[in-house]
C-alpha atoms as a PDB file:
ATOM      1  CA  UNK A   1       0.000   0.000   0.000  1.00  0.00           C
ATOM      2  CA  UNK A   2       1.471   3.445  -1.088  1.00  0.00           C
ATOM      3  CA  UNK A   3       0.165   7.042  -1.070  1.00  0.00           C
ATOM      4  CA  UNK A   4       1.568  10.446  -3.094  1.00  0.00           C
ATOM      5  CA  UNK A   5       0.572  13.420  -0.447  1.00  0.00           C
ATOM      6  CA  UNK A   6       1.229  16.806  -1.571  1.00  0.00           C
ATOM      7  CA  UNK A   7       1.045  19.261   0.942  1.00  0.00           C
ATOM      8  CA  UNK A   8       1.505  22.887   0.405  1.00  0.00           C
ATOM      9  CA  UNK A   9       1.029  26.027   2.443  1.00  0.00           C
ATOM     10  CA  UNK A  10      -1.942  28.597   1.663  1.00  0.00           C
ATOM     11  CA  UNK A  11      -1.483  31.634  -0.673  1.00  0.00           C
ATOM     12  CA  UNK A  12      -0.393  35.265   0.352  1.00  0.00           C
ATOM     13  CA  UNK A  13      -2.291  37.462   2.600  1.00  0.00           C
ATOM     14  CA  UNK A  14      -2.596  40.822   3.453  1.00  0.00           C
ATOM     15  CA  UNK A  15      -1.869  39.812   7.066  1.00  0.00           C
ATOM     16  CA  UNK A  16       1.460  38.251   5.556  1.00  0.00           C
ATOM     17  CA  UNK A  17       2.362  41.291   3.188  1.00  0.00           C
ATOM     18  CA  UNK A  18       1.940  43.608   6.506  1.00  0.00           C
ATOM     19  CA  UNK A  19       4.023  41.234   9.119  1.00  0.00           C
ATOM     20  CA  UNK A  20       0.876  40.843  11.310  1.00  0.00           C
ATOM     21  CA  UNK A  21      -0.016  37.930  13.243  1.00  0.00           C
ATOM     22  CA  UNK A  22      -2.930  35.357  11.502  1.00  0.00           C
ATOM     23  CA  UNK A  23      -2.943  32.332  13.218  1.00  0.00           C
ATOM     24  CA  UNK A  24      -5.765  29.483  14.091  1.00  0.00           C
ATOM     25  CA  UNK A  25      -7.976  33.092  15.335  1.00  0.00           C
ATOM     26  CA  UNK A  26      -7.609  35.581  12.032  1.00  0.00           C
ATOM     27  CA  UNK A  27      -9.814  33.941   8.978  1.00  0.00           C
ATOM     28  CA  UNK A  28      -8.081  36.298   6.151  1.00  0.00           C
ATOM     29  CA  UNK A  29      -8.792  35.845   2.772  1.00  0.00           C
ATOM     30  CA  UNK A  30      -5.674  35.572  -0.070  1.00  0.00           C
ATOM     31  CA  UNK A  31      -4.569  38.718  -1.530  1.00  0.00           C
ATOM     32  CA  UNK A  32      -4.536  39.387  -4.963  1.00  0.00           C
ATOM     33  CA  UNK A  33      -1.089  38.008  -5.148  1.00  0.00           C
ATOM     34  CA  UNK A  34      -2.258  34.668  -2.999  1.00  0.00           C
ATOM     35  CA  UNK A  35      -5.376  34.134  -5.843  1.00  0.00           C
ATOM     36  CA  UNK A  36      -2.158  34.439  -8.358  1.00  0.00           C
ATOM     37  CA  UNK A  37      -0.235  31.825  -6.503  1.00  0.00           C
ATOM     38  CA  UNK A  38      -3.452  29.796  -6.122  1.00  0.00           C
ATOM     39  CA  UNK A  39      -3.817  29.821 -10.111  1.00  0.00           C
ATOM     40  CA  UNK A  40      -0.354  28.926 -10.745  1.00  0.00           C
ATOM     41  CA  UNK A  41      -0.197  26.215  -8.632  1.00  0.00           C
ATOM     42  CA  UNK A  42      -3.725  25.025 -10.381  1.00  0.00           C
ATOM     43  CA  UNK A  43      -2.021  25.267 -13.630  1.00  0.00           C
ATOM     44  CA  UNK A  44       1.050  23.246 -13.059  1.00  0.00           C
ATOM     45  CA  UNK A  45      -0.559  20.626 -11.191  1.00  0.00           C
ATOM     46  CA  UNK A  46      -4.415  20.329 -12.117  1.00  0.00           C
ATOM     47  CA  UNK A  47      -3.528  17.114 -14.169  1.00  0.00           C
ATOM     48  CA  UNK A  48      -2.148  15.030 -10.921  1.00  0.00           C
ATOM     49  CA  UNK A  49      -5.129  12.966 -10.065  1.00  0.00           C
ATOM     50  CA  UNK A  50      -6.077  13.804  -6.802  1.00  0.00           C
ATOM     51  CA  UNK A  51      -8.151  11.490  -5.226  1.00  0.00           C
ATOM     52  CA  UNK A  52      -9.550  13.680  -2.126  1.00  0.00           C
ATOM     53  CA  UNK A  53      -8.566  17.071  -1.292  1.00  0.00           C
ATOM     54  CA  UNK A  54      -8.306  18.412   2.507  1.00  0.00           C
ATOM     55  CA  UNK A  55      -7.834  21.657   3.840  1.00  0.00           C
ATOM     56  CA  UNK A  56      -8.204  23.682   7.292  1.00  0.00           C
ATOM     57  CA  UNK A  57     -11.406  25.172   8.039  1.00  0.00           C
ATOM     58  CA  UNK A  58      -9.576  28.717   7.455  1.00  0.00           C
ATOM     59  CA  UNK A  59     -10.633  30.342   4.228  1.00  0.00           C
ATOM     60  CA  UNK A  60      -7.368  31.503   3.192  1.00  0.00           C
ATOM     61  CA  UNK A  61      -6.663  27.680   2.726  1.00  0.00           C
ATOM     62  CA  UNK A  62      -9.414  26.563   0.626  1.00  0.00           C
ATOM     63  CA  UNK A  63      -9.076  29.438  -1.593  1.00  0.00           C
ATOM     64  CA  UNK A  64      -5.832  28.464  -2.348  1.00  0.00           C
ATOM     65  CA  UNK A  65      -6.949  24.956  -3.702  1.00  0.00           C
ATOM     66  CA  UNK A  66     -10.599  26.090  -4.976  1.00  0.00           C
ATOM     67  CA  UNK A  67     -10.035  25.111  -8.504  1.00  0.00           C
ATOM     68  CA  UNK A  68      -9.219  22.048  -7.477  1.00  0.00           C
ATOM     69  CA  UNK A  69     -12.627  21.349  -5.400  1.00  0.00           C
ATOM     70  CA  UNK A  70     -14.087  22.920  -8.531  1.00  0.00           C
ATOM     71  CA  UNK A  71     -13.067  20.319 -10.712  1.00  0.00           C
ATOM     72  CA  UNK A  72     -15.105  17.833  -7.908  1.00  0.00           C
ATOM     73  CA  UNK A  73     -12.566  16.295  -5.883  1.00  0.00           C
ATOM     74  CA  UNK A  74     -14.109  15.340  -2.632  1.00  0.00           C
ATOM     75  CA  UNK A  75     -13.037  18.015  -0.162  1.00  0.00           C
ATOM     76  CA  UNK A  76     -12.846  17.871   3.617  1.00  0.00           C
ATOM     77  CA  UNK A  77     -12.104  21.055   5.617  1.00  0.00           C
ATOM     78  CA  UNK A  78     -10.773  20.239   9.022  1.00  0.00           C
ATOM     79  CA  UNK A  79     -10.136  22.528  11.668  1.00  0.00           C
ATOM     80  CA  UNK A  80      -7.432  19.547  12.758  1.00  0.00           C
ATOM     81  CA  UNK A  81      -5.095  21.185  10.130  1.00  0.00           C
ATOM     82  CA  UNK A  82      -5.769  24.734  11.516  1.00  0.00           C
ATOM     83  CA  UNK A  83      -3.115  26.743  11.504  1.00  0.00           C
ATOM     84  CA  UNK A  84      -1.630  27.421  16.030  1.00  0.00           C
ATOM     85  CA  UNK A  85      -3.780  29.813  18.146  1.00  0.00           C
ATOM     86  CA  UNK A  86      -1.048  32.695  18.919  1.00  0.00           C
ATOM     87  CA  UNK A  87      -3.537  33.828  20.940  1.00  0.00           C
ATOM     88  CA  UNK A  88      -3.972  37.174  22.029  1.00  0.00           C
ATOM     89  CA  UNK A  89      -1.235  38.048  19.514  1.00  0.00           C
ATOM     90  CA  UNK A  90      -3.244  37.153  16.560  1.00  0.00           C
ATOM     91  CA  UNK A  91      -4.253  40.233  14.399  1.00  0.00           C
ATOM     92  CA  UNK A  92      -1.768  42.357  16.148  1.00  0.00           C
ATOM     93  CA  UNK A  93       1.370  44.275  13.923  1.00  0.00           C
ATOM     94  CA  UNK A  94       4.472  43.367  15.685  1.00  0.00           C
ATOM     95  CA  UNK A  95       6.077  45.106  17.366  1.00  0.00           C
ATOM     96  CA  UNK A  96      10.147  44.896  18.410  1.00  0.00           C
ATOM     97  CA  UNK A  97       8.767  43.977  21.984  1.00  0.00           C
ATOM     98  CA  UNK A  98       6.426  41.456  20.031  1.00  0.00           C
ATOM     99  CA  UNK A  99       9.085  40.206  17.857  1.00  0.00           C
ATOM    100  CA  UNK A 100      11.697  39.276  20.706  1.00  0.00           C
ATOM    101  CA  UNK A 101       8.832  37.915  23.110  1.00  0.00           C
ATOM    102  CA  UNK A 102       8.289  35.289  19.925  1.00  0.00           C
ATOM    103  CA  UNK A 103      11.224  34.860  19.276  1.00  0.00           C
ATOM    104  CA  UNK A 104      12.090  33.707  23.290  1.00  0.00           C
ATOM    105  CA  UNK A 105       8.739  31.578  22.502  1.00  0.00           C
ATOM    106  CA  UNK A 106      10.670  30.001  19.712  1.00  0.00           C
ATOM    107  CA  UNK A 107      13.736  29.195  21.622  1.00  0.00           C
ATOM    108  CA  UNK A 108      11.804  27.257  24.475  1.00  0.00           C
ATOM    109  CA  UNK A 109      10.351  24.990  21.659  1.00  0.00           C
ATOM    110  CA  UNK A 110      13.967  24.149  19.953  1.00  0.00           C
ATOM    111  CA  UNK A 111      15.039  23.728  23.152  1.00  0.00           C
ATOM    112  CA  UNK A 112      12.215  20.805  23.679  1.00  0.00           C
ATOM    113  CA  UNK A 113       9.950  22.713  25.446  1.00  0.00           C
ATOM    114  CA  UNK A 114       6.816  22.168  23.140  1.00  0.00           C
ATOM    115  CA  UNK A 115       4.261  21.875  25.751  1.00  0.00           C
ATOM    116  CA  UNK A 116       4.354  25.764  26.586  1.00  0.00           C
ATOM    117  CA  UNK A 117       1.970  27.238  24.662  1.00  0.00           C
ATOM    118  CA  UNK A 118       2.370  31.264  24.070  1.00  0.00           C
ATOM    119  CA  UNK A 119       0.359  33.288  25.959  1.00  0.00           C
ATOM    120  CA  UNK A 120      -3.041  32.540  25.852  1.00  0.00           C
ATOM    121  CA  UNK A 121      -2.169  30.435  22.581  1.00  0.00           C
ATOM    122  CA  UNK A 122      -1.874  26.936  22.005  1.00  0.00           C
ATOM    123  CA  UNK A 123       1.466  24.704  22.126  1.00  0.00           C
ATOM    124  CA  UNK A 124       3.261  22.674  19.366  1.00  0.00           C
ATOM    125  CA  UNK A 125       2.244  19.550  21.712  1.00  0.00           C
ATOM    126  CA  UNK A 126      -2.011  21.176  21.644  1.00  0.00           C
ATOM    127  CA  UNK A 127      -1.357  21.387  18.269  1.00  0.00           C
ATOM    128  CA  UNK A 128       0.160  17.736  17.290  1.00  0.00           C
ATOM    129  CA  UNK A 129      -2.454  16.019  19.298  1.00  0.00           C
ATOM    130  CA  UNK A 130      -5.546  17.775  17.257  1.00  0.00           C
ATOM    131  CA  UNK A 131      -3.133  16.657  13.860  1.00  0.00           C
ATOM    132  CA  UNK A 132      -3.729  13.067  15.475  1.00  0.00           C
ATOM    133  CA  UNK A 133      -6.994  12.826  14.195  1.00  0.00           C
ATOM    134  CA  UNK A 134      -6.181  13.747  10.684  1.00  0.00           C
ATOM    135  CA  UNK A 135      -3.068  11.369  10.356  1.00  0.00           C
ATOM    136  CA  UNK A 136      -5.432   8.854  11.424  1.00  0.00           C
ATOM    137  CA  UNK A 137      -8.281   9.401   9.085  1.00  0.00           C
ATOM    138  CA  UNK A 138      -5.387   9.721   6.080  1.00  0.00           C
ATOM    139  CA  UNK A 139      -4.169   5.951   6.931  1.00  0.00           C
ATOM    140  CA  UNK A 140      -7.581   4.802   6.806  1.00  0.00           C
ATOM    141  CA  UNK A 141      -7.841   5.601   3.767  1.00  0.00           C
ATOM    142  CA  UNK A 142      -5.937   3.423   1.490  1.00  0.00           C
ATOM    143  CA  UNK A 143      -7.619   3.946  -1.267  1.00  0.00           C
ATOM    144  CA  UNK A 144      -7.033   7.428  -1.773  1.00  0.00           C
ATOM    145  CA  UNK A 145      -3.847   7.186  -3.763  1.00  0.00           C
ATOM    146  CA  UNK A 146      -2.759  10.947  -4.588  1.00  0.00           C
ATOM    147  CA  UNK A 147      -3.991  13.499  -1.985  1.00  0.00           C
ATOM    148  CA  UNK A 148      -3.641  17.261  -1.786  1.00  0.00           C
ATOM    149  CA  UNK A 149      -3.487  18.556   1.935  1.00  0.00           C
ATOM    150  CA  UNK A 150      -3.298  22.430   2.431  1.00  0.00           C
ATOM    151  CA  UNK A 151      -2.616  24.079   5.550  1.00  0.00           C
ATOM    152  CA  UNK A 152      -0.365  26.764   7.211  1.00  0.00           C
ATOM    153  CA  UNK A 153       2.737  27.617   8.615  1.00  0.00           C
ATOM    154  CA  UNK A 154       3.908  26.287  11.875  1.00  0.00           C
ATOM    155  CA  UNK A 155       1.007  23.633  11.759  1.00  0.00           C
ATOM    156  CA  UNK A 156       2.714  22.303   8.370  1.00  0.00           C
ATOM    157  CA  UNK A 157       5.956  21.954  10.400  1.00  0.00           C
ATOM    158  CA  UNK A 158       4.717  20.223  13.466  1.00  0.00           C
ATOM    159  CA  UNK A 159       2.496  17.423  10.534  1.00  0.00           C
ATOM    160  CA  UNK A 160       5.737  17.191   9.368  1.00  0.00           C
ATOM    161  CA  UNK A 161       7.675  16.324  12.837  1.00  0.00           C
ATOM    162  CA  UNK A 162       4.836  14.016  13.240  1.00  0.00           C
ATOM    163  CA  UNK A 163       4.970  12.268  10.043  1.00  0.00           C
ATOM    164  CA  UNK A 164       9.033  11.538   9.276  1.00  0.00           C
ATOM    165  CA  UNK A 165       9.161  10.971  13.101  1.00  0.00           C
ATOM    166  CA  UNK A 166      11.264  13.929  14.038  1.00  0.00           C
ATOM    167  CA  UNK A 167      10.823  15.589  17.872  1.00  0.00           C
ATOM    168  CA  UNK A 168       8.863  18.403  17.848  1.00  0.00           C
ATOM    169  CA  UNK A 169      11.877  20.504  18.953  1.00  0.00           C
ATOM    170  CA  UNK A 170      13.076  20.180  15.457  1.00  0.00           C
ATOM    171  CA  UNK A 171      10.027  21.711  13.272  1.00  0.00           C
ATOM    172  CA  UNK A 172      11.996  24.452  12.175  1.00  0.00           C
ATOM    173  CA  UNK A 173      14.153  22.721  10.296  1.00  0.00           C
ATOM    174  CA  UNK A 174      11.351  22.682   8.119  1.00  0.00           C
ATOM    175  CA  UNK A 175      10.860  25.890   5.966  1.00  0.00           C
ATOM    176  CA  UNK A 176       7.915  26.940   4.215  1.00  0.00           C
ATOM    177  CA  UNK A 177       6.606  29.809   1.881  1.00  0.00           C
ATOM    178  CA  UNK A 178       3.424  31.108   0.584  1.00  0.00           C
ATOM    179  CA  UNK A 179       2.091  27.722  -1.885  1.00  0.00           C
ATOM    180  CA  UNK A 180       4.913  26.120  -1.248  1.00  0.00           C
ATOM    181  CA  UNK A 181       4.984  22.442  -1.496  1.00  0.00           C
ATOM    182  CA  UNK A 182       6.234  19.123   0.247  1.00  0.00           C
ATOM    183  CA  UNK A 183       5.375  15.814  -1.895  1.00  0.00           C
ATOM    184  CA  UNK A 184       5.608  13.020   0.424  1.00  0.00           C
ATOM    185  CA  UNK A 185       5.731   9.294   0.231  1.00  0.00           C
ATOM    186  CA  UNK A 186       3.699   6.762   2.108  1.00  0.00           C
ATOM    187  CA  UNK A 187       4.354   3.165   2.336  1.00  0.00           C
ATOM    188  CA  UNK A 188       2.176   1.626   5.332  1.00  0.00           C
ATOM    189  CA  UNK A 189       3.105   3.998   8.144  1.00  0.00           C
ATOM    190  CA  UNK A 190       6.540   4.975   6.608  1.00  0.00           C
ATOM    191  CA  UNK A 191       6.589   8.214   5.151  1.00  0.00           C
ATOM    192  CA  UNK A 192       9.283   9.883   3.012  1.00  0.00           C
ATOM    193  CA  UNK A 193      10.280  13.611   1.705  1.00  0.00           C
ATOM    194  CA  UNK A 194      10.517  13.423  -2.638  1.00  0.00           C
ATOM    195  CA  UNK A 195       9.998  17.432  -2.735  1.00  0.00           C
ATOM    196  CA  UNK A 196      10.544  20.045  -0.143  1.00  0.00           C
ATOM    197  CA  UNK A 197       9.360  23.747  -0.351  1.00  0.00           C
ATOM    198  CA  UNK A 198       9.377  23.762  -3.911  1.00  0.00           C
ATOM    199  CA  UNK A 199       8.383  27.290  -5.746  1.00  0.00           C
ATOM    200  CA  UNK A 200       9.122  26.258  -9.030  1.00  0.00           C
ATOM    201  CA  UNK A 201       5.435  26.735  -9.909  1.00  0.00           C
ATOM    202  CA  UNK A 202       5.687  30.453  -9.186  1.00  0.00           C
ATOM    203  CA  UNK A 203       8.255  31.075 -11.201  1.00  0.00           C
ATOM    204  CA  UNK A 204       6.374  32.709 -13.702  1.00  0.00           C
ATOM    205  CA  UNK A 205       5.113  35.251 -11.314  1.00  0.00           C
ATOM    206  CA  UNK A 206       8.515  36.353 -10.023  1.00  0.00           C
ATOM    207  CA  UNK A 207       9.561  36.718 -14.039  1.00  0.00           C
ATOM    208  CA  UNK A 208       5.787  38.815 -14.650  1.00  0.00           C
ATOM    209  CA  UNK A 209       7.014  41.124 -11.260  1.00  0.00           C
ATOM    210  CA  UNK A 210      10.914  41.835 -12.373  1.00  0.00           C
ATOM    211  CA  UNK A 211       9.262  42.411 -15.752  1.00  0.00           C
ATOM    212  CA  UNK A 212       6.507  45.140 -14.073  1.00  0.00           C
ATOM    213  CA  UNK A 213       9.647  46.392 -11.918  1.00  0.00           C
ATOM    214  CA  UNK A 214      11.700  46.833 -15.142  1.00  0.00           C
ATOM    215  CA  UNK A 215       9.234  48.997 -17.162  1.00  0.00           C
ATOM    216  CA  UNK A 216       8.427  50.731 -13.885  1.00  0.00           C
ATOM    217  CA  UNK A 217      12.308  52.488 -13.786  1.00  0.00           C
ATOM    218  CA  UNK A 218      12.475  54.446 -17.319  1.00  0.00           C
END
């Protein structure tokens, strides 16, 4: 029994243009730039035939596979695969105070301390045991031979930890960007990294920008 997951992280927002906090609390929709990513991620890979299609319950998430679900995958949104509560942070600009209080928050994780949540937030250990119920539900489902998971951020890194069997001390080690995307391979409860973080399919965009920026400087 094998599975092909491909897991990428939700388009840009406006909330990630301006440096502000979104977490599991802030439901923003993509930007214009995020719908762009969203298409160009449809266009490179709207011929892999997905079998079921899952995303958080966030909006920002299931725009960014839409054409997809269009096309009449079955589609689950699952608040398992919601992004972390930063809690009272979320929706806030950051501030230097902000920054290095996050940053110390950061530290205690890599350091192994992943059952502190931030303040009046969750932890990466809160966070990994509502993931449980999703890895679960994926391995019951052996019939679902290509799958296309899309989430967020930090919650992508602590799947990830979860998955390949890493602590959760170690998520950063896993990087991520705006429709990024991680193919993994599953054989029985052994999973394996063919792709990581892989922009290739936004290529175009960065080439349609310099252009813009080129004309822009006569």
């Amino acid at each position: 029994m094998s599975q092909k997951i491909y897991l990428i992280r939700h388009g840009q927002t406006d909330y990630n243009l301006r440096g502000i906090v979104q977490g599991s609390g802030v439901d923003a929709p993509l930007n214009a730039r995020g719908l762009s990513q969203a298409e160009a991620f449809y266009e490179r890979y709207h011929s892999i035939p997905f079998q079921r299609v899952y995303t958080s319950a966030l909006i920002r998430s299931q725009q960014s596979i839409e054409r997809f679900i269009q096309q009449g995958i079955p589609h689950e949104a699952l608040t398992a695969l919601n992004e972390i509560s930063w809690g009272s942070r979320e929706g806030q600009q950051i501030t230097p105070e902000e920054d290095a209080y996050y940053h110390w928050v950061l530290r205690q994780w890599q350091e192994g301390k992943t059952s502190m949540p931030i303040e009046s937030g969750e932890s990466p250990d809160q966070v990994a045991e509502r993931q449980r119920s999703f890895i679960k539900l994926l391995e019951s489902r052996s019939e679902d031979k290509t799958i296309l998971v899309c989430m967020h951020g930090r919650a992508m890194r602590i799947l990830l930890c979860q998955l390949l069997n890493y602590p959760l001390r170690s998520m950063d080690m896993f990087e991520h960007k705006n429709l990024g995307l991680y193919i993994l391979n599953r054989t029985e409860k052994q999973y394996s990294v063919a792709l990581y973080n892989n922009t290739d399919h936004l290529s175009r965009l960065s080439s349609e920008r310099e252009s813009v920026l080129a004309s822009s400087k006569g």
